[in-house]
Protein backbone atom coordinates (compact mmCIF):
# COMPACT_ATOMS: atom_id res chain seq x y z
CA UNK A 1 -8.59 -1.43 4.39
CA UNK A 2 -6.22 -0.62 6.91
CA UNK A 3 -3.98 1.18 4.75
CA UNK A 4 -2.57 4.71 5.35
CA UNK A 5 -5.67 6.89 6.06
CA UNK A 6 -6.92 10.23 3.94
CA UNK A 7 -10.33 10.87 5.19
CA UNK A 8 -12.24 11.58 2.48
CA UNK A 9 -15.36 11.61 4.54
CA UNK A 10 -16.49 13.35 7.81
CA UNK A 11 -15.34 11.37 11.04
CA UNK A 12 -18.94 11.43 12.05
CA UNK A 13 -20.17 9.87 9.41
CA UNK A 14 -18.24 6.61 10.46
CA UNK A 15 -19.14 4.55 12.75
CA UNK A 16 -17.06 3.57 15.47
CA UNK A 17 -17.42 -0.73 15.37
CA UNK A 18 -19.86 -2.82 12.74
CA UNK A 19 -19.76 -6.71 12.98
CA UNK A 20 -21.26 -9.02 10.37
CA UNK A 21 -21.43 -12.36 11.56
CA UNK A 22 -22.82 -15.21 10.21
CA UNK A 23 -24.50 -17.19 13.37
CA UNK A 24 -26.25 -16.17 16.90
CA UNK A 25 -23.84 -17.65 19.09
CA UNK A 26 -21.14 -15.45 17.34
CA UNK A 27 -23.05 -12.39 17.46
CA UNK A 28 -24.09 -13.19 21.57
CA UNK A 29 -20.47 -13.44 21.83
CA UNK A 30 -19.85 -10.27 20.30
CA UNK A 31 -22.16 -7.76 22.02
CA UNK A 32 -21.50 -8.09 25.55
CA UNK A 33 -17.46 -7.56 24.85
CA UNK A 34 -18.71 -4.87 22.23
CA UNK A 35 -20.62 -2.81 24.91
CA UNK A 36 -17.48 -3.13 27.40
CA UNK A 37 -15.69 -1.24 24.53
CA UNK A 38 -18.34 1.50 24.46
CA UNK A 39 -19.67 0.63 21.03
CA UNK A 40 -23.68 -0.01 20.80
CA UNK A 41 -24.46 -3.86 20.56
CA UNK A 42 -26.74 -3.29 17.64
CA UNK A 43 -24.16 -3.06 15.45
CA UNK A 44 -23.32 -6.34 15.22
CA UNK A 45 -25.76 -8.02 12.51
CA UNK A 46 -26.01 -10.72 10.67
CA UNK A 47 -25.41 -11.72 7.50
CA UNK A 48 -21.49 -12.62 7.11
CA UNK A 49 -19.01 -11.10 4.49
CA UNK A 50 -21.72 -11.18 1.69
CA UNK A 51 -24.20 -8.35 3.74
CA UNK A 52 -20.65 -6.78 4.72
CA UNK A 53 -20.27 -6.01 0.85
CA UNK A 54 -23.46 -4.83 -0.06
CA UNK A 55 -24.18 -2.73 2.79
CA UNK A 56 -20.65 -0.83 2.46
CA UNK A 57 -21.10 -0.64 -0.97
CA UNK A 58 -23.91 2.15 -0.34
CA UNK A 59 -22.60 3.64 3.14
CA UNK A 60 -19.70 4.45 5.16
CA UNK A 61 -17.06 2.07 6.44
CA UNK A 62 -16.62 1.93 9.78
CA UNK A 63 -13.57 2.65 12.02
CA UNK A 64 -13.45 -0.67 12.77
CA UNK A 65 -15.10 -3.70 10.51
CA UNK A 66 -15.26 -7.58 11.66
CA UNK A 67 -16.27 -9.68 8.98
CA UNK A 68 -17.21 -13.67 9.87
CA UNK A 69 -16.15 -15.58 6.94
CA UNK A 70 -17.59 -18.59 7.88
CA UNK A 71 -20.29 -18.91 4.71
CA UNK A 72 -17.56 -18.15 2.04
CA UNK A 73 -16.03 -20.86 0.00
CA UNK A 74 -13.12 -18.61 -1.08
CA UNK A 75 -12.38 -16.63 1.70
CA UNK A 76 -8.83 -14.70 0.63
CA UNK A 77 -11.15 -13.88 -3.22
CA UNK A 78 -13.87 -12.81 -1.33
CA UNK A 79 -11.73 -10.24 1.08
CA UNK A 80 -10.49 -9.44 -2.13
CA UNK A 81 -14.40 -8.13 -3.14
CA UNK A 82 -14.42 -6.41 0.42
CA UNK A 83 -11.32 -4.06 -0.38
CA UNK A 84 -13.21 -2.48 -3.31
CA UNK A 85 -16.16 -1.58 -1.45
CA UNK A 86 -13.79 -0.70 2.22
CA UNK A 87 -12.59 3.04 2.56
CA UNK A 88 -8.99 2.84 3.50
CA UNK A 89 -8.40 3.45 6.98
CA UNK A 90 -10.61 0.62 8.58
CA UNK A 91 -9.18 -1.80 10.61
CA UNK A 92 -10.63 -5.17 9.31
CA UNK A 93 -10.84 -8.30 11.49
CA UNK A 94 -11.52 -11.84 10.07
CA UNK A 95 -13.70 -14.44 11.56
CA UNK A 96 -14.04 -18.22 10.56
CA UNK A 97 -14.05 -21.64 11.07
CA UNK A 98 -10.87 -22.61 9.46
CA UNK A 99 -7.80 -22.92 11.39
CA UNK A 100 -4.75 -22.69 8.86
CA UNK A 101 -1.70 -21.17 9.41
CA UNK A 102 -1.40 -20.47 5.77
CA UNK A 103 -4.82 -18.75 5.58
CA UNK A 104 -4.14 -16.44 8.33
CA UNK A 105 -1.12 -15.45 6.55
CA UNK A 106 -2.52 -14.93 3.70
CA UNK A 107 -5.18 -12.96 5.23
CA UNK A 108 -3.04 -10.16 6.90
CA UNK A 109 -1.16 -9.81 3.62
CA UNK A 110 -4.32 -8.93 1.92
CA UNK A 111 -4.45 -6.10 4.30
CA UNK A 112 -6.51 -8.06 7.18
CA UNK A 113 -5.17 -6.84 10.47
CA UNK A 114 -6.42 -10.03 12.45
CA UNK A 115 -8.17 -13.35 12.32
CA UNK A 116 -10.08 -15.21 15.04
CA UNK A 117 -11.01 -19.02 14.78
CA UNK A 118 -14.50 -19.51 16.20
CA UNK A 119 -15.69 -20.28 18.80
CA UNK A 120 -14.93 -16.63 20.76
CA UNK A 121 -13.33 -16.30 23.91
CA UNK A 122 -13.96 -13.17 25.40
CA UNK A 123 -10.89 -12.36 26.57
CA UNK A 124 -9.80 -13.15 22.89
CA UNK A 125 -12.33 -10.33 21.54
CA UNK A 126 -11.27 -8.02 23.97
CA UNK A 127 -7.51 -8.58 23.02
CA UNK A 128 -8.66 -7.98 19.41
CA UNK A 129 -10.63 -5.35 19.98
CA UNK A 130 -8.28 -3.13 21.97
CA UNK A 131 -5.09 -3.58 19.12
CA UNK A 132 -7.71 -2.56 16.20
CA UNK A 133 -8.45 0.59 18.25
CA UNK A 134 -4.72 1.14 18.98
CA UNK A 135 -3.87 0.54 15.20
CA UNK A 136 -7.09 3.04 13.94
CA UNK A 137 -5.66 5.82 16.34
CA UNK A 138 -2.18 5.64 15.66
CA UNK A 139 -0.17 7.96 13.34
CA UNK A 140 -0.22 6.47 9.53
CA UNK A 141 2.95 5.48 9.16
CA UNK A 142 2.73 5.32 5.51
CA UNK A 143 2.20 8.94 5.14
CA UNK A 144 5.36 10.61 3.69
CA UNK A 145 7.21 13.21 5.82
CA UNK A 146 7.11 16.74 4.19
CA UNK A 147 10.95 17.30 5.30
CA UNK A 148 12.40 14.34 3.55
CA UNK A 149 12.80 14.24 -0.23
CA UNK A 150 11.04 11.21 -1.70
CA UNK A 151 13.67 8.90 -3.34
CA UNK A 152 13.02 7.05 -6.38
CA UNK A 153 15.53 4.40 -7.04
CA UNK A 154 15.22 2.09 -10.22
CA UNK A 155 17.22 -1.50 -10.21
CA UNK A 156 18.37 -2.36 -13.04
CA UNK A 157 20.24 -5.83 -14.01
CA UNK A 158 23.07 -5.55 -16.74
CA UNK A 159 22.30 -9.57 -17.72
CA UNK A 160 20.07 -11.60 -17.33
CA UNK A 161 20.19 -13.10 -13.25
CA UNK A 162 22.68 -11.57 -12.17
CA UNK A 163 20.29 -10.88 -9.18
CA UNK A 164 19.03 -7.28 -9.54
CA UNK A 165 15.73 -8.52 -7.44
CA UNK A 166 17.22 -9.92 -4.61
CA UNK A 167 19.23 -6.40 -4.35
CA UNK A 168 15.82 -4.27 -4.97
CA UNK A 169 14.15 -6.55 -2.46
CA UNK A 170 16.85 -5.94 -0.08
CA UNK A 171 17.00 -2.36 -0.38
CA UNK A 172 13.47 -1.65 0.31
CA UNK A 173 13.30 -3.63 2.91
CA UNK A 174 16.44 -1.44 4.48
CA UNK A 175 14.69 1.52 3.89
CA UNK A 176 11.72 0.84 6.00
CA UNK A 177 13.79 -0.88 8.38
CA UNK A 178 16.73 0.45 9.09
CA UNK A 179 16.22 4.22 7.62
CA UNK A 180 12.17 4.31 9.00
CA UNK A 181 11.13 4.88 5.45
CA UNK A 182 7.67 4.12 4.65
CA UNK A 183 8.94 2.51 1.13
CA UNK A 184 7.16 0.81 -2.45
CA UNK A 185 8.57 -1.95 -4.27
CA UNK A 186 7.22 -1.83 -7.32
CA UNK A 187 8.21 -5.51 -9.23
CA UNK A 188 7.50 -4.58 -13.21
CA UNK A 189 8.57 -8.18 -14.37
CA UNK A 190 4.35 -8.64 -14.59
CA UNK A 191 4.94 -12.10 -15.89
CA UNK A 192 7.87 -13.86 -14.02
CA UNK A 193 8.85 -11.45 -11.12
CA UNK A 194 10.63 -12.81 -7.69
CA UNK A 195 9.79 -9.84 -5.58
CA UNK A 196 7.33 -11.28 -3.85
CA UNK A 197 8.39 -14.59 -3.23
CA UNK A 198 11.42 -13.37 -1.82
CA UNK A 199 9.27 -11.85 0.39
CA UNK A 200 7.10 -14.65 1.57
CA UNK A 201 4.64 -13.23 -0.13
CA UNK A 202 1.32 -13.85 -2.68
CA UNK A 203 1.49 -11.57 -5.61
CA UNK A 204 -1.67 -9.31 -5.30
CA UNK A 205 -3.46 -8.12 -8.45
CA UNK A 206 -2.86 -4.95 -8.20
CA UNK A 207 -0.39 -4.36 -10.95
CA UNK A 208 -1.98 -5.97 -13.32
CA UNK A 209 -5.15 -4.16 -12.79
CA UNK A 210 -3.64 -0.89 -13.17
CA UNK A 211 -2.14 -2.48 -16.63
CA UNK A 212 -5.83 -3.35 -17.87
CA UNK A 213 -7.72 -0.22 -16.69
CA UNK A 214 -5.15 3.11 -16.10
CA UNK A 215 -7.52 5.64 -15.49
CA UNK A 216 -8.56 3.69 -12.13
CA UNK A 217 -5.29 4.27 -10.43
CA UNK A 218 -5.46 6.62 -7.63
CA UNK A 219 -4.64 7.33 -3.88
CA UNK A 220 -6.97 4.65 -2.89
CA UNK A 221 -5.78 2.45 -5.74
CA UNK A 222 -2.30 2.58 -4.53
CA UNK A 223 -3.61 1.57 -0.82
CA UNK A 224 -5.32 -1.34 -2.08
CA UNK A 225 -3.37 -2.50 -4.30
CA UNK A 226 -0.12 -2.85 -2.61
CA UNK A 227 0.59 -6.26 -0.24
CA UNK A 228 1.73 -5.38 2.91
CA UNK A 229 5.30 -6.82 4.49
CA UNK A 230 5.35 -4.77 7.23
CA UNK A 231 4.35 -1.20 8.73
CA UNK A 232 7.04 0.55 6.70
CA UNK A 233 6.96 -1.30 3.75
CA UNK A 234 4.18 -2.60 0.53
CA UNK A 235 4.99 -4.44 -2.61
CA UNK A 236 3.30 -4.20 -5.79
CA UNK A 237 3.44 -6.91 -7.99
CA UNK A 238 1.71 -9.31 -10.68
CA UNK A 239 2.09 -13.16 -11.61
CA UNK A 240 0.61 -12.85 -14.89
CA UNK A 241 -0.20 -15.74 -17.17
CA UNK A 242 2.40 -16.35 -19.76
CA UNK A 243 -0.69 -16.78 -22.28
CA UNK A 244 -1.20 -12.98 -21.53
CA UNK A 245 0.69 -10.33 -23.11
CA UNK A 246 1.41 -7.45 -21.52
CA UNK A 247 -0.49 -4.83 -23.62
CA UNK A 248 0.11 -1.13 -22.53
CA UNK A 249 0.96 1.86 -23.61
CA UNK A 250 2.89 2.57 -20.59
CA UNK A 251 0.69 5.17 -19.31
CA UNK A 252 -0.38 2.92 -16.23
CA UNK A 253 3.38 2.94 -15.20
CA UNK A 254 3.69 6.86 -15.40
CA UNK A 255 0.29 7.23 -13.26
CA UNK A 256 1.83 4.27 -10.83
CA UNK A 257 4.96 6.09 -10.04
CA UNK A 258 2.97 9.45 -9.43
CA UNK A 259 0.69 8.22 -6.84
CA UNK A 260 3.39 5.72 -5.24
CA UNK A 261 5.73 9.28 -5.10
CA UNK A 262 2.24 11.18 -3.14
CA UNK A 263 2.24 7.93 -0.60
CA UNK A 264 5.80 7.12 0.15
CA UNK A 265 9.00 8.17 0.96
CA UNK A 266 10.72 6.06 -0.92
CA UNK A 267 10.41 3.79 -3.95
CA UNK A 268 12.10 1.37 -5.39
CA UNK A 269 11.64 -0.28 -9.16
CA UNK A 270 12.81 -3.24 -9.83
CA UNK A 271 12.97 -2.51 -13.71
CA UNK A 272 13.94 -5.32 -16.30
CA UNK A 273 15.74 -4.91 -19.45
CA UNK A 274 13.07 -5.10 -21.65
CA UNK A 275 10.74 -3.08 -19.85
CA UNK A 276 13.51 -0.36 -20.05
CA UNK A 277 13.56 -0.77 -23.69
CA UNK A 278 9.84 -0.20 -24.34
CA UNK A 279 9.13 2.38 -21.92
CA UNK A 280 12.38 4.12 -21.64
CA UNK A 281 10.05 7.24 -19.50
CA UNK A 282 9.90 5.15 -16.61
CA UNK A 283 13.67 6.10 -15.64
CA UNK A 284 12.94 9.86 -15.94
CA UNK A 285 11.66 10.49 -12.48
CA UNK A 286 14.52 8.16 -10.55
CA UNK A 287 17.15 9.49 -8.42
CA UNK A 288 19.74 6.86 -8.82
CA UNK A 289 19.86 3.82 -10.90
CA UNK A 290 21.42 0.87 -9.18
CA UNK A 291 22.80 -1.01 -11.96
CA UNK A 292 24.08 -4.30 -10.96
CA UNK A 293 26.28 -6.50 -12.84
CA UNK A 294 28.41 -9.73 -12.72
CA UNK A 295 32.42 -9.49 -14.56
CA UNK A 296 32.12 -10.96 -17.24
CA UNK A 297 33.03 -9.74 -20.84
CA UNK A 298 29.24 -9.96 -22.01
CA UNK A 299 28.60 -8.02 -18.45
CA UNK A 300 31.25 -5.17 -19.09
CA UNK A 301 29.35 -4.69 -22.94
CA UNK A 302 25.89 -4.15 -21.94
CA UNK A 303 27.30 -2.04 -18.71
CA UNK A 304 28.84 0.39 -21.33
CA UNK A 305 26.02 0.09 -22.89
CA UNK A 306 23.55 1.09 -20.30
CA UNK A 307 26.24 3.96 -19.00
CA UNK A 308 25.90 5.59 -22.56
CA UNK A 309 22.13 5.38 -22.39
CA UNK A 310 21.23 6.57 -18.91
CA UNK A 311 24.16 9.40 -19.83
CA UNK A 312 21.80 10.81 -22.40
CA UNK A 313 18.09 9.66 -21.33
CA UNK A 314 18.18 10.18 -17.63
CA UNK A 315 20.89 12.73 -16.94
CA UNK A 316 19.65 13.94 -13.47
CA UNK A 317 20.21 10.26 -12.36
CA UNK A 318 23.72 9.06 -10.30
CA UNK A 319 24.34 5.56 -11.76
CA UNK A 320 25.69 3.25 -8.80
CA UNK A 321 27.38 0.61 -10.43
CA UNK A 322 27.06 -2.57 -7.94
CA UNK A 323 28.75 -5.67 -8.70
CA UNK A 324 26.70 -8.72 -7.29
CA UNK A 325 27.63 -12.61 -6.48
CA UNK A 326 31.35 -12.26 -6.89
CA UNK A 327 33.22 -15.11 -6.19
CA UNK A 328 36.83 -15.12 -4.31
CA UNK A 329 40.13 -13.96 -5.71
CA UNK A 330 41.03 -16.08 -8.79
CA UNK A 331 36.61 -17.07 -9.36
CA UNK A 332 35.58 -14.93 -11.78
CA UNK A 333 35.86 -14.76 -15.07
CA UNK A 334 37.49 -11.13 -15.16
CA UNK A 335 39.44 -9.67 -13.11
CA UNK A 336 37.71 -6.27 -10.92
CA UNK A 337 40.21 -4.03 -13.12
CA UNK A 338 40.17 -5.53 -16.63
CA UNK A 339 36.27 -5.18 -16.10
CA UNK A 340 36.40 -1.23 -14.53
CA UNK A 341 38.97 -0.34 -17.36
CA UNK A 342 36.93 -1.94 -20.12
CA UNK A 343 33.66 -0.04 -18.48
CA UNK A 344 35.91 3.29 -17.75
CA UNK A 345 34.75 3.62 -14.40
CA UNK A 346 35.06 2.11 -10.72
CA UNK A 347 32.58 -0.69 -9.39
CA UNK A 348 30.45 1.14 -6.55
CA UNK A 349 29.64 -1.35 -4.50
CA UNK A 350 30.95 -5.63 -4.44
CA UNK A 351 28.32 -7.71 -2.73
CA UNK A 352 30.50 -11.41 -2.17
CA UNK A 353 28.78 -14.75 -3.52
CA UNK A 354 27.25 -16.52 -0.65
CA UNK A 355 25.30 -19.27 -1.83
CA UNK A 356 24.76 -20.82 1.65
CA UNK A 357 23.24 -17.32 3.12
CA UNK A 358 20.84 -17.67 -0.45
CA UNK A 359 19.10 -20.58 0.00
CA UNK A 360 18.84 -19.62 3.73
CA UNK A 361 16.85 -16.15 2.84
CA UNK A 362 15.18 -18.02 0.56
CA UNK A 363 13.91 -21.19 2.85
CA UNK A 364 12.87 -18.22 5.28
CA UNK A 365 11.23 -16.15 2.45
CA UNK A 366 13.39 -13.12 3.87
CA UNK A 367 15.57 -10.54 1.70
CA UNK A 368 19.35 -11.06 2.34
CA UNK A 369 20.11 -8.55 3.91
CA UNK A 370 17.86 -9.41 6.75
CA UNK A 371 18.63 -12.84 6.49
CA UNK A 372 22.34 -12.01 6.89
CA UNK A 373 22.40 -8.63 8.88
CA UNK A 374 25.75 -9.06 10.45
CA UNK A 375 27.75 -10.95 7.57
CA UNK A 376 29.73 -9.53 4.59
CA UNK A 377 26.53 -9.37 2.31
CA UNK A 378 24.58 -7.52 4.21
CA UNK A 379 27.21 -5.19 5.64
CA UNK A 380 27.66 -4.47 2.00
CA UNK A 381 24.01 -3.80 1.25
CA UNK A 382 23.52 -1.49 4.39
CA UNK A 383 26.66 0.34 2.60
CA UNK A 384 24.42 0.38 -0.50
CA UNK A 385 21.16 1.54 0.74
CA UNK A 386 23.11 4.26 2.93
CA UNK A 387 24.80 5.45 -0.15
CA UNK A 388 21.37 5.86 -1.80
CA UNK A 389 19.56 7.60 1.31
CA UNK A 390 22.60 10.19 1.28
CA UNK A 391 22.45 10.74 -2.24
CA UNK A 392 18.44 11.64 -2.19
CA UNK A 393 19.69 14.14 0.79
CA UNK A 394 22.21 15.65 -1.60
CA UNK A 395 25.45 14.45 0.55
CA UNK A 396 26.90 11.96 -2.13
CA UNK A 397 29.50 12.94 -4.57
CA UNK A 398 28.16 12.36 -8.11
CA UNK A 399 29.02 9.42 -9.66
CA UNK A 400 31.75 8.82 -12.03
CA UNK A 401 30.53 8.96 -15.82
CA UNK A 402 31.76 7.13 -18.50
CA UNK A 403 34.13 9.18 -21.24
CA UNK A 404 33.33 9.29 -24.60
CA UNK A 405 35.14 6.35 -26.38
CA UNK A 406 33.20 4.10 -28.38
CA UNK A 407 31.90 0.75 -27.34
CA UNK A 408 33.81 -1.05 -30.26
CA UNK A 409 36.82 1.17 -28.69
CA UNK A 410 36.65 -0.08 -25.54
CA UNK A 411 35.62 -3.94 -26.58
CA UNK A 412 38.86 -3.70 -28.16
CA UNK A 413 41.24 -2.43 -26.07
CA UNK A 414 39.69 -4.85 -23.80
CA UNK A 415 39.89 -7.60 -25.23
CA UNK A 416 43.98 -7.05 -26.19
CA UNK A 417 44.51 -7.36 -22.67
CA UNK A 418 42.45 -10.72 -22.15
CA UNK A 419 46.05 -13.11 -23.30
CA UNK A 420 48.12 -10.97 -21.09
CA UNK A 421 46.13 -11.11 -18.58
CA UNK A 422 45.75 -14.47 -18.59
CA UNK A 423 49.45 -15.47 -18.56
CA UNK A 424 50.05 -13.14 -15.49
């Protein structure tokens, strides 16, 4: 709806304001404030969301669209209905009778740019009115700049919770907000991803969709099926039910990242183990692989073993190797240089355990590293995210690759030096 704009239809075939509304009193409301605003006051109708859907269904959207929602029984569903039938690039406002803090939230996450409780005010229309226009005419700001190379960055973890989503969450949400990066975060755990939630956010359907029917994923796809955070910044993401299983050749994924790469500048994939291991193609596209860890000894096998992979199935990516939640000196179970000689390579990037600074971000439904700008974790995770913007601009040294031992080499060398370590 009011997603980035590609006109696929003459601007004069749109017109400039529609209203369906679903009572008189709404509608006299609506015209006088609609005629100070230059628009003609037989444009506002009746008939609610329902006529709103069947009428756009066979004609043009307009610039901007105000829908009274006071009829429906399932109002964020119904909206839902609306986006299928709404070209991208109208500026919807919501009307109803409900007044819910939670609903209004929900609304403008759908994609809903505002929502008025009835009865009007006119200097509430006007208000409205005037910040729909200013958000139609203003430059998309989703549309990727032609002099910046899009980056792809997957996130990968090396175990199981070691927190590879808060870091992907984190990381797009620096890219859109620090680096101006009109940025995707695409969460591919369909049935038990955190992406969202960490977010504040409902999981849209969007993903799951694109799962069930591939060859409907296109520009305007993308638009509508991506959740909104911000101006810079859209998730895509799925709650599945665990009775469903995920059924897919993969293709959707391929056809995913290829619009998402037309739309944005940036995108980021948070990318499980197992998905990795099914659809190894989806890492053949990505400019760096974030692959975070925790040091441990079943940590530093599954690192070597992800080192060796990427070496030989996604060569033209730099491997950051991040080490998350690590505890103070003497905490963790290895040591930082038992772990990088076992691995063969240095840790990128330490982001310190803060478990108060967690279940802040996660009370507020932020990322950490807006919840904690200024401390150590998200001084680190600016150092990440800059370290990925200057690789995708080709100023990074390549990372260091792992040599050619074996894994039951390095295992055991590693392990010889657990006792010694230990007694030291």
């Amino acid at each position: 709806m009011n997603a980035p704009w590609s006109p696929t239809r003459s601007a004069a075939l749109r017109d400039p304001f529609v209203a369906y509304v679903c009572d008189d009193s709404a509608a006299d409301a609506i015209r006088p404030v609609a005629v100070e605003m230059g628009w003609s006051p037989e444009k506002v109708v009746r008939g609610g969301l329902r006529a709103a859907i069947q009428n756009l269904a066979i004609s043009a959207s307009p610039n901007i669209l105000l829908v009274d929602l006071s009829e429906t029984a399932d109002p964020l569903n119904d909206i839902n209905a609306l986006a299928e039938v709404c070209e991208p690039g109208t500026v919807v406002i919501a009307t109803g009778l409900i007044n819910d803090v939670r609903l209004y939230r929900n609304l403008v996450a759908s994609g809903i740019q505002d929502y008025l409780l009835k009865p009007f005010h006119p200097d509430q229309l006007r208000d409205a009115f005037t910040n729909a226009q200013a958000v139609f005419s203003a430059p998309k700001s989703f549309e990727p700049s032609a002099d910046r190379p899009h980056l792809m960055t997957a996130v990968i973890g090396s175990r199981g919770g070691v927190g590879a989503s808060t870091i992907a969450a984190s990381l797009a949400w620096l890219f859109g907000d620090k680096d101006k990066r009109s940025t995707a975060l695409v969460d591919l755990d369909v049935h038990f991803g955190t992406d969202a939630l960490a977010l504040d956010l409902e999981p849209g359907r969007g993903l799951t969709d694109a799962i069930e029917n591939p060859s409907r994923i296109d520009g305007l796809f993308i638009e509508r099926a991506l959740v909104r955070v911000n101006d810079k910044l859209a998730v895509l993401s799925a709650e599945a039910p665990i009775n469903q299983p995920l059924m897919t050749d993969g293709s959707a994924f391929y056809q995913l990242q290829e619009e998402i790469r037309a739309a944005f500048e940036c995108t980021v994939i948070d990318l499980p183990r197992h998905m990795l291991v099914q659809h190894p193609m989806l890492v053949q596209d990505v400019n760096t692989v974030v692959l975070v860890t925790e040091i441990t000894l079943a940590a530093a096998r599954d690192c070597i073993r992800f080192l060796s992979w990427f070496k030989t199935h996604a060569p033209q990516a730099s491997v950051v190797l991040v080490a998350n939640r690590v505890a103070p000196a003497g905490g963790a179970e290895l040591s930082r240089k038992d772990f990088e000689d076992s691995v063969e390579r240095k840790i990128d990037f330490v982001i310190p355990l803060d478990q108060k600074l967690a279940a802040q971000a996660a009370k507020l439904g932020k990322p950490l590293a807006e919840a904690g700008k200024t401390g150590k974790m998200g001084v680190a995770l600016q150092a990440l995210s800059d370290r990925l913007i200057s690789a995708a601009s080709g100023d990074a040294a390549p990372s260091t690759k792992a040599s050619g031992k074996s894994l039951l080499g390095k295992l055991g060398e590693f392990k010889l030096k657990l006792p010694k370590s230990a007694k030291s």
